[in-house]
PDB file of N, CA and C in Angstrom:
ATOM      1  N   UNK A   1     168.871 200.855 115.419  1.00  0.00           N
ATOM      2  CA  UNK A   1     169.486 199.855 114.582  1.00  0.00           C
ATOM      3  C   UNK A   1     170.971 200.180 114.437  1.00  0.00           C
ATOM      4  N   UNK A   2     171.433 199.066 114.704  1.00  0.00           N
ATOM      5  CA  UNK A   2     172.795 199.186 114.777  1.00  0.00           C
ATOM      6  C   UNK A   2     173.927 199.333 112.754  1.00  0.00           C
ATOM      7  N   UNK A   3     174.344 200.245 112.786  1.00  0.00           N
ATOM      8  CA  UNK A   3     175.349 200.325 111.320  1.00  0.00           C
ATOM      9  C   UNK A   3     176.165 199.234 111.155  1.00  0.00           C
ATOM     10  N   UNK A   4     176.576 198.849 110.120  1.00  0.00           N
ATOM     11  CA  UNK A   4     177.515 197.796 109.746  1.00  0.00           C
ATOM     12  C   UNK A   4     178.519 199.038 109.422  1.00  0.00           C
ATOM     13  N   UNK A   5     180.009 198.325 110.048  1.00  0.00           N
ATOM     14  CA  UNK A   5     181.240 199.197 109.532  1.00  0.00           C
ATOM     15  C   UNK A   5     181.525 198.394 108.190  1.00  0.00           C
ATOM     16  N   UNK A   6     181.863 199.441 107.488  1.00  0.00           N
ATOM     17  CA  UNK A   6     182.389 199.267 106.128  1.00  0.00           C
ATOM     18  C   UNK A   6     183.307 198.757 106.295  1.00  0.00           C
ATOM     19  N   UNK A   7     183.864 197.563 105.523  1.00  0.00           N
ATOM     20  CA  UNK A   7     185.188 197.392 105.369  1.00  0.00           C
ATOM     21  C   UNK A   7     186.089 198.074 104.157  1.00  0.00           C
ATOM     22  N   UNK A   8     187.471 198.487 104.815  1.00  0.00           N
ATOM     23  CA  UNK A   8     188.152 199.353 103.803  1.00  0.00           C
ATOM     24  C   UNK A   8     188.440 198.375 102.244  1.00  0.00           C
ATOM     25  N   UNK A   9     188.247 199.301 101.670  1.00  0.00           N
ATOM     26  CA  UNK A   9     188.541 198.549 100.263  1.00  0.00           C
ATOM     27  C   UNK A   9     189.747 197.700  99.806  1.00  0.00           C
ATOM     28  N   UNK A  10     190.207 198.216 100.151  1.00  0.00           N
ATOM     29  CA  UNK A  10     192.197 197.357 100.150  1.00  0.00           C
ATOM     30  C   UNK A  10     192.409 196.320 101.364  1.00  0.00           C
ATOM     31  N   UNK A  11     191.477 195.982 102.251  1.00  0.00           N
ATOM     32  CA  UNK A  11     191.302 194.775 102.725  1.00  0.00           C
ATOM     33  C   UNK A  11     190.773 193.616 101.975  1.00  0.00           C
ATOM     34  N   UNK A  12     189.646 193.883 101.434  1.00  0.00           N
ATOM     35  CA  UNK A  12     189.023 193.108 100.377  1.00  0.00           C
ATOM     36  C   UNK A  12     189.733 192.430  99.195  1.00  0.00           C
ATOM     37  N   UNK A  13     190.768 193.465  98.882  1.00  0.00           N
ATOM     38  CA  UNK A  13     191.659 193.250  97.519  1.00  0.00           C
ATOM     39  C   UNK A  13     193.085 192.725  97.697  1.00  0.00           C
ATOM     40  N   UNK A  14     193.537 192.809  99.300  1.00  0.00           N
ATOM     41  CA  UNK A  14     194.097 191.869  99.709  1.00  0.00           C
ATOM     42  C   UNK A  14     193.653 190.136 100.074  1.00  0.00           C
ATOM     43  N   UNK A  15     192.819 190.201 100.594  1.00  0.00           N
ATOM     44  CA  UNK A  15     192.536 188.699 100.447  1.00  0.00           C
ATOM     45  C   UNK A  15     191.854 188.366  99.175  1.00  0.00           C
ATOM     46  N   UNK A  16     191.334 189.204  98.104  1.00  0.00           N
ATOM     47  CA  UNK A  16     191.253 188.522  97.234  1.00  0.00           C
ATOM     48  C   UNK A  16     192.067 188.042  96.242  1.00  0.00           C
ATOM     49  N   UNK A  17     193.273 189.041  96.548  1.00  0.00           N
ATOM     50  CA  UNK A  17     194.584 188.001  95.577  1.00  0.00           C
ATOM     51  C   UNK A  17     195.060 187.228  96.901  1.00  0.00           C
ATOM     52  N   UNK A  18     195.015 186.926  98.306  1.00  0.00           N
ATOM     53  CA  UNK A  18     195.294 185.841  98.675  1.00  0.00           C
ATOM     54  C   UNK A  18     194.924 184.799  97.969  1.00  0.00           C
ATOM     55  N   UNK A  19     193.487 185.100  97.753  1.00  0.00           N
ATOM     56  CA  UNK A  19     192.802 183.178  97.766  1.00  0.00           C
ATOM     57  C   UNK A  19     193.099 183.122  96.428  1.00  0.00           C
ATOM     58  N   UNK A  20     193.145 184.228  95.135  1.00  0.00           N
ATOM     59  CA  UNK A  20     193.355 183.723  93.847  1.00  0.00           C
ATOM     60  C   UNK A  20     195.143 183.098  93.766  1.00  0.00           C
ATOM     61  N   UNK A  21     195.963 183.733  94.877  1.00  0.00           N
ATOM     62  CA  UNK A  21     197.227 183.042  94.735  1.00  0.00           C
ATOM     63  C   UNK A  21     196.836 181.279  95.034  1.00  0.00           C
ATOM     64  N   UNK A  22     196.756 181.047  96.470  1.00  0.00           N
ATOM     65  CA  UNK A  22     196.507 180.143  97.017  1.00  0.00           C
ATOM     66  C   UNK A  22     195.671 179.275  95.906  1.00  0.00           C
ATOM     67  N   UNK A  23     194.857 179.569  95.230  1.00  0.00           N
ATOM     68  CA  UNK A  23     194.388 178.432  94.109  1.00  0.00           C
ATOM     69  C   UNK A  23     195.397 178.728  93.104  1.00  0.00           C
ATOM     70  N   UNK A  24     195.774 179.292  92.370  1.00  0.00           N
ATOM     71  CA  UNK A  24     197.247 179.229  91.447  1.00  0.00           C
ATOM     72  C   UNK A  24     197.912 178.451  91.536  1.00  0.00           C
ATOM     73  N   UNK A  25     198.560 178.294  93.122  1.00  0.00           N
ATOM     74  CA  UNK A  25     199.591 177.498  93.578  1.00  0.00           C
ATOM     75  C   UNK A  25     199.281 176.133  93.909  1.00  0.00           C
ATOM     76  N   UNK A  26     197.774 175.956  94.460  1.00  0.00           N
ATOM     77  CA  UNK A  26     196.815 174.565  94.367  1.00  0.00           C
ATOM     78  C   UNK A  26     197.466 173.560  93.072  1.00  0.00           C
ATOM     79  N   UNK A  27     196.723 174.597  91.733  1.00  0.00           N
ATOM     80  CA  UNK A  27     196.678 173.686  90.805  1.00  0.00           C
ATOM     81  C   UNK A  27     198.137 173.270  90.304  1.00  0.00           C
ATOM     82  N   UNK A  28     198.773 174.233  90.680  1.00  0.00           N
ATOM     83  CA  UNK A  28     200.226 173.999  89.657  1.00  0.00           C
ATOM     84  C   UNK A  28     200.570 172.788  90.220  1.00  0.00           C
ATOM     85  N   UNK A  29     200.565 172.655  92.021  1.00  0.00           N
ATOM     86  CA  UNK A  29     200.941 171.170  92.305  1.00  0.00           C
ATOM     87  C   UNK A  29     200.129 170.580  92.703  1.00  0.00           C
ATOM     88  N   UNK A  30     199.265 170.316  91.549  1.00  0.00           N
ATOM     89  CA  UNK A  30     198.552 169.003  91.574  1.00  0.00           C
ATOM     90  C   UNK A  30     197.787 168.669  92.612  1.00  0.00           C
ATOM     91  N   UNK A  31     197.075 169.653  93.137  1.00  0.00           N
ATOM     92  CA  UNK A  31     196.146 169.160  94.319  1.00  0.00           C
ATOM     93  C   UNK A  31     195.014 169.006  93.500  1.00  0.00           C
ATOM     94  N   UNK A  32     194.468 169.521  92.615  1.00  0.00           N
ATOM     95  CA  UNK A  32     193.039 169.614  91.580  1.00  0.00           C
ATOM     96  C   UNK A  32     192.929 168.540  91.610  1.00  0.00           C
ATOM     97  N   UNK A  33     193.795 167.514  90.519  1.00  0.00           N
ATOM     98  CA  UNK A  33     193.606 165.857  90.604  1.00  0.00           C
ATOM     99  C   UNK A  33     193.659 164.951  92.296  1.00  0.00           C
ATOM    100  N   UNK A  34     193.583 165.476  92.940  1.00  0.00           N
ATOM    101  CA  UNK A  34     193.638 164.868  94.300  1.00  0.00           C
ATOM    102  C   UNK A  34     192.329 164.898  94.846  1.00  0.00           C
ATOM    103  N   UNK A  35     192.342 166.247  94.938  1.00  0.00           N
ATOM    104  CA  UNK A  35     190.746 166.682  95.335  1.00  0.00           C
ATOM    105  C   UNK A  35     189.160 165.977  94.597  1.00  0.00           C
ATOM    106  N   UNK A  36     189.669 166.147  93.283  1.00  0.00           N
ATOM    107  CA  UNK A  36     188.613 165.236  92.530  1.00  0.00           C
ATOM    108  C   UNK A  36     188.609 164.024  92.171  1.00  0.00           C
ATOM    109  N   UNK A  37     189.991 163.129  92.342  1.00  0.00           N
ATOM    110  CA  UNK A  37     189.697 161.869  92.884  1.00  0.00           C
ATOM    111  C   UNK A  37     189.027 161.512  94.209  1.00  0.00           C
ATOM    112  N   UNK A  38     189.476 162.248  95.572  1.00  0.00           N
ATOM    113  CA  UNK A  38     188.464 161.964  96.636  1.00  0.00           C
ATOM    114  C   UNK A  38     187.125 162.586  96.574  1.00  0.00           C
ATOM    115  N   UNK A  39     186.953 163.437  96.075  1.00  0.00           N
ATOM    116  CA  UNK A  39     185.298 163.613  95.572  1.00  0.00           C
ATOM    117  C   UNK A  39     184.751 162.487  94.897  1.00  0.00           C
ATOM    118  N   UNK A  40     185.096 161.613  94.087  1.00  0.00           N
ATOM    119  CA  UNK A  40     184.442 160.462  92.911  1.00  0.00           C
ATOM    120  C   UNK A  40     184.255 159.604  94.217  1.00  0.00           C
ATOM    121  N   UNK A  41     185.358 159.429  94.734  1.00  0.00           N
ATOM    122  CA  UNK A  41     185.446 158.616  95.592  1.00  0.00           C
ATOM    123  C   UNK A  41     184.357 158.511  97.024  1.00  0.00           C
ATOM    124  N   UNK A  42     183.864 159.672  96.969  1.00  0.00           N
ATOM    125  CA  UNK A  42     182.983 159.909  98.527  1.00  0.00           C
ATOM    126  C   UNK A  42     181.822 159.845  97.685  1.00  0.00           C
ATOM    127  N   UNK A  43     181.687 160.366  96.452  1.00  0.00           N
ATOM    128  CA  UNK A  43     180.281 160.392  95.718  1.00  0.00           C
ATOM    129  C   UNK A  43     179.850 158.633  95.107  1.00  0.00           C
ATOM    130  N   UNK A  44     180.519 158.245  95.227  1.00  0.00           N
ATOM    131  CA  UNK A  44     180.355 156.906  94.541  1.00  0.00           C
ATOM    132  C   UNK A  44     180.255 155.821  96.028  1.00  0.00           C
ATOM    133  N   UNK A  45     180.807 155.958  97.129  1.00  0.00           N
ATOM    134  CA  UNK A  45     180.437 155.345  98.177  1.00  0.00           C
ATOM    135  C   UNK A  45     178.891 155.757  98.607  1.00  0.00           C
ATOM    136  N   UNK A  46     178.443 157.246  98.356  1.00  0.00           N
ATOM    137  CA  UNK A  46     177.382 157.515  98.998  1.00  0.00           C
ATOM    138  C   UNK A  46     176.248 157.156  98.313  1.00  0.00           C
ATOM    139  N   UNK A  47     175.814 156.968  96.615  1.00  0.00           N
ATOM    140  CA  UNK A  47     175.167 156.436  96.376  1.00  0.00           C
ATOM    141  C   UNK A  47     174.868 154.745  96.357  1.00  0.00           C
ATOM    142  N   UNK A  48     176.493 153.916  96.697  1.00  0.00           N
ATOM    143  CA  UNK A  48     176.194 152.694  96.934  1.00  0.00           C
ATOM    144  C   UNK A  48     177.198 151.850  95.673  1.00  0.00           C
ATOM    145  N   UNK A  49     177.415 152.563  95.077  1.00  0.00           N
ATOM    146  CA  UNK A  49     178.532 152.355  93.789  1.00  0.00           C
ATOM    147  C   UNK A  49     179.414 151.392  94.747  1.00  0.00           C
ATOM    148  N   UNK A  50     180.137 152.423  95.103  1.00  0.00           N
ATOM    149  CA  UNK A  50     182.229 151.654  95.349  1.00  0.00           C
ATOM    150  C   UNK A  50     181.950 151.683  96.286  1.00  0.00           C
TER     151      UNK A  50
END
C-alpha cells in the first residue's frame, strides 16, 4: 500500500489565507449581491417560477 505524502503545514496556511483574502475582497466589491441575484434567478427558472 502505497503512503500519502504529507503536505507541509505552511502550504495549507498559505492557501488558506489565499481563499479567506479572495472572499474579503469578493464582498467588499460587491460580488455577494451579484452572485445571489443569479442564484434567485437560476432557482426560480428551475422550479418554473420566472
Amino acid at each position: 500500500m502505497k503512503q500519502k505524502k504529507e503536505v507541509p503545514y505552511w502550504i495549507s496556511l498559505i492557501l488558506l489565507l489565499a481563499a479567506v483574502a479572495s472572499c474579503i475582497f469578493g464582498l467588499y466589491s460587491g460580488e455577494a449581491k451579484i452572485v445571489y441575484g443569479k442564484a434567485v434567478k437560476i432557482c426560480m427558472e428551475c422550479i418554473g417560477i420566472g
